[in-house]
C-alpha atoms as a PDB file:
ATOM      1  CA  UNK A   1       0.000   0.000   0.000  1.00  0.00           C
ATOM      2  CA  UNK A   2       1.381   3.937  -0.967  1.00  0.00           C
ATOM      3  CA  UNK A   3      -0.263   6.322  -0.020  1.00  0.00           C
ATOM      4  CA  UNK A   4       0.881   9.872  -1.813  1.00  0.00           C
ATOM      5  CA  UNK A   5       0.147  13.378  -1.240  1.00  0.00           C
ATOM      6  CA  UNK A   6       1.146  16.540  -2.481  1.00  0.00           C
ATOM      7  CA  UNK A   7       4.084  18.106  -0.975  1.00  0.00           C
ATOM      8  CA  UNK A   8       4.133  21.393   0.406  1.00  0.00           C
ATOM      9  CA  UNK A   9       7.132  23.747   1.464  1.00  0.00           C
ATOM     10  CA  UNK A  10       5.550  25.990   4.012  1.00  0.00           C
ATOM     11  CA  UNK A  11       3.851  25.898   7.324  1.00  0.00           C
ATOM     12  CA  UNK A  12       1.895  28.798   8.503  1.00  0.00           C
ATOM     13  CA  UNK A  13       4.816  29.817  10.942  1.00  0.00           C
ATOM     14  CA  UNK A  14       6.944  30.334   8.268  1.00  0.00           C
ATOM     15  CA  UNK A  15       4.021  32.781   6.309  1.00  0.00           C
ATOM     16  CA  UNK A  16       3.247  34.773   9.854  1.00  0.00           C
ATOM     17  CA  UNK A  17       7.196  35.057  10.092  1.00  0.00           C
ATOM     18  CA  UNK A  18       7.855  37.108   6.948  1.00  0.00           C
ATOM     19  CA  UNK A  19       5.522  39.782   7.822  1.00  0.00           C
ATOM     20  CA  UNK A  20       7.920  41.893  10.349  1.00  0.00           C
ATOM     21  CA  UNK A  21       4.536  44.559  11.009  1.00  0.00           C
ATOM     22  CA  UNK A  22       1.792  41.532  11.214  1.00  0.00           C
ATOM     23  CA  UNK A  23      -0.039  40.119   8.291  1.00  0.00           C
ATOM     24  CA  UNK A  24      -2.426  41.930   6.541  1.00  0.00           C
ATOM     25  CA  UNK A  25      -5.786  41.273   8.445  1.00  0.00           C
ATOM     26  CA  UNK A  26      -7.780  40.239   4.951  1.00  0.00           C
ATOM     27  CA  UNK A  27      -4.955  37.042   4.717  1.00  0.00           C
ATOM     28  CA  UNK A  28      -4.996  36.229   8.167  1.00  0.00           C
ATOM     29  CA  UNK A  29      -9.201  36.209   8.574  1.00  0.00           C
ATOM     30  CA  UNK A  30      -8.847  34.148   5.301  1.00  0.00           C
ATOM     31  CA  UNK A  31      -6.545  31.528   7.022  1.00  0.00           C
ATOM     32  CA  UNK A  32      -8.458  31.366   9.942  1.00  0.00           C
ATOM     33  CA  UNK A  33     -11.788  30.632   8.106  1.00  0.00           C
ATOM     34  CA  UNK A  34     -10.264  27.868   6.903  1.00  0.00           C
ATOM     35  CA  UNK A  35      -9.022  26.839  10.029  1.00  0.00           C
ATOM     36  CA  UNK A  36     -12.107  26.985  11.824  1.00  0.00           C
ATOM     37  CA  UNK A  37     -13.910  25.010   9.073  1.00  0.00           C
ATOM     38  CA  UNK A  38     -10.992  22.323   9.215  1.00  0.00           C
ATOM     39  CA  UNK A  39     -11.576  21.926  12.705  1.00  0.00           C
ATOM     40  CA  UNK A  40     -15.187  21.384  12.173  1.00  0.00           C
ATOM     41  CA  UNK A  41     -14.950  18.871   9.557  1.00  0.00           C
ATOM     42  CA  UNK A  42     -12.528  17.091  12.459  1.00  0.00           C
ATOM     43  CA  UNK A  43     -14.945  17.394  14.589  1.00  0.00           C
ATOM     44  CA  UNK A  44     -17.655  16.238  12.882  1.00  0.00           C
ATOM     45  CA  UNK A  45     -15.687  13.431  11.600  1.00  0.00           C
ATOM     46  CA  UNK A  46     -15.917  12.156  15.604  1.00  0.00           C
ATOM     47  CA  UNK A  47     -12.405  13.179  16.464  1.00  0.00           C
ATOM     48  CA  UNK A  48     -10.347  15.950  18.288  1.00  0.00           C
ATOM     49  CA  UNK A  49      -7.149  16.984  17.031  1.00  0.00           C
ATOM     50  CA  UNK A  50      -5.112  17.626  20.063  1.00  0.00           C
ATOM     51  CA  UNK A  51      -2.022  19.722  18.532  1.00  0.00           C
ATOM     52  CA  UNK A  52      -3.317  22.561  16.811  1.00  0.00           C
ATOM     53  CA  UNK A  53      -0.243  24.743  16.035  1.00  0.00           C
ATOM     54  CA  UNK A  54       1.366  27.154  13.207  1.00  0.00           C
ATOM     55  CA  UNK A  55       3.778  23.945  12.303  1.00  0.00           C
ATOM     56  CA  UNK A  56       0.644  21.381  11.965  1.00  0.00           C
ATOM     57  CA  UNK A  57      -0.822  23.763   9.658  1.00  0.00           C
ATOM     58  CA  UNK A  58       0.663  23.780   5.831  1.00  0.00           C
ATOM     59  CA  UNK A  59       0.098  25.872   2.531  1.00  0.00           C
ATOM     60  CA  UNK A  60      -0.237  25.306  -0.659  1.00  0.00           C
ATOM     61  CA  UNK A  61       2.387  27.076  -3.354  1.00  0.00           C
ATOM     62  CA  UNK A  62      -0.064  30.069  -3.717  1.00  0.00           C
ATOM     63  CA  UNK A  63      -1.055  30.431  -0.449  1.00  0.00           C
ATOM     64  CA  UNK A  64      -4.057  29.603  -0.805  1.00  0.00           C
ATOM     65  CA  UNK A  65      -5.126  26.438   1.019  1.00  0.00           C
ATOM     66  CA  UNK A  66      -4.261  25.133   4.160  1.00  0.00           C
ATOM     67  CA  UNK A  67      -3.689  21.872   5.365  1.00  0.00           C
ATOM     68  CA  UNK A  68      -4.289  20.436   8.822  1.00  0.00           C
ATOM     69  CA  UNK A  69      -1.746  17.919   9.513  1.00  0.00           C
ATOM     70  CA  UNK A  70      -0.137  15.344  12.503  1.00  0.00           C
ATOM     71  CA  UNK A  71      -2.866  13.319  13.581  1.00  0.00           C
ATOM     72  CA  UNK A  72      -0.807  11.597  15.918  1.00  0.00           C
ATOM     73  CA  UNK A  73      -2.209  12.688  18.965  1.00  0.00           C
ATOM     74  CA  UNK A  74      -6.014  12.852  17.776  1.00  0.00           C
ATOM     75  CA  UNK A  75      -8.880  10.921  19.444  1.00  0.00           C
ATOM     76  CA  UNK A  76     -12.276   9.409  18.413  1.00  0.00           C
ATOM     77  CA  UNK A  77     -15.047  12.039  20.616  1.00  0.00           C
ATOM     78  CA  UNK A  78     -18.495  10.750  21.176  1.00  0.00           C
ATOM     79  CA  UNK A  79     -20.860  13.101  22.491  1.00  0.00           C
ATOM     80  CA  UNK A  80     -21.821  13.438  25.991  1.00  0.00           C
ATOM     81  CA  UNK A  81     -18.179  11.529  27.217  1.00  0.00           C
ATOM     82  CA  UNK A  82     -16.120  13.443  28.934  1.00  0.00           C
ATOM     83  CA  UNK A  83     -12.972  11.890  28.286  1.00  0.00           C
ATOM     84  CA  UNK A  84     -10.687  15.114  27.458  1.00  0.00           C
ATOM     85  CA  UNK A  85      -9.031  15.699  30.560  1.00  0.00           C
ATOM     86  CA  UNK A  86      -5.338  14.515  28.930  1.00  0.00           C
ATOM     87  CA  UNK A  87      -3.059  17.033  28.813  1.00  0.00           C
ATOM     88  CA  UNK A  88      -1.868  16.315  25.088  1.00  0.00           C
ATOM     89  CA  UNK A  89      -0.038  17.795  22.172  1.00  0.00           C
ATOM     90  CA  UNK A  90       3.641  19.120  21.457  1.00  0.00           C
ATOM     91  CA  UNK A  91       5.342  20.846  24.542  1.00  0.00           C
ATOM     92  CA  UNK A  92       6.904  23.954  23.661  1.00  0.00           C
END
């Protein structure tokens, strides 16, 4: 079994870093929309991502799309368990 997927360069770190005054707000609403909408579809999906970060989150070439990535510390949820009292994700 192979499993392939496009390769891409850039995390959002590396985006946010370039701007030395703060991204323009217009981009950064842009990448959060699709943020929030990734999470959702996560969530939805019956998991929780546990390590959201500017590293776990990739662009495309035009900057355009993100990527959530690094499922490694995600979990199934079901509704109504309260089972999120780990502490979980990268230490930094």
């Amino acid at each position: 079994v192979h499993i392939v997927m496009p390769f891409y360069e850039r995390h959002l770190l590396d985006v946010i870093a370039r701007y030395s005054e703060g991204m323009p707000i217009a981009q950064a609403k842009k990448y959060f929309l699709q943020i929030v909408l990734a999470l959702e579809h996560i969530h939805e999906s019956g998991y929780i991502h546990h390590d959201i970060k500017l590293e776990n989150i990739l662009l495309d070439e035009d900057n355009d799309q993100i990527k959530v990535i690094d499922f490694g510390f995600s979990k199934p949820f079901l509704k109504g368990v309260l089972g999120l009292r780990n502490n979980l994700g990268s230490l930094h």
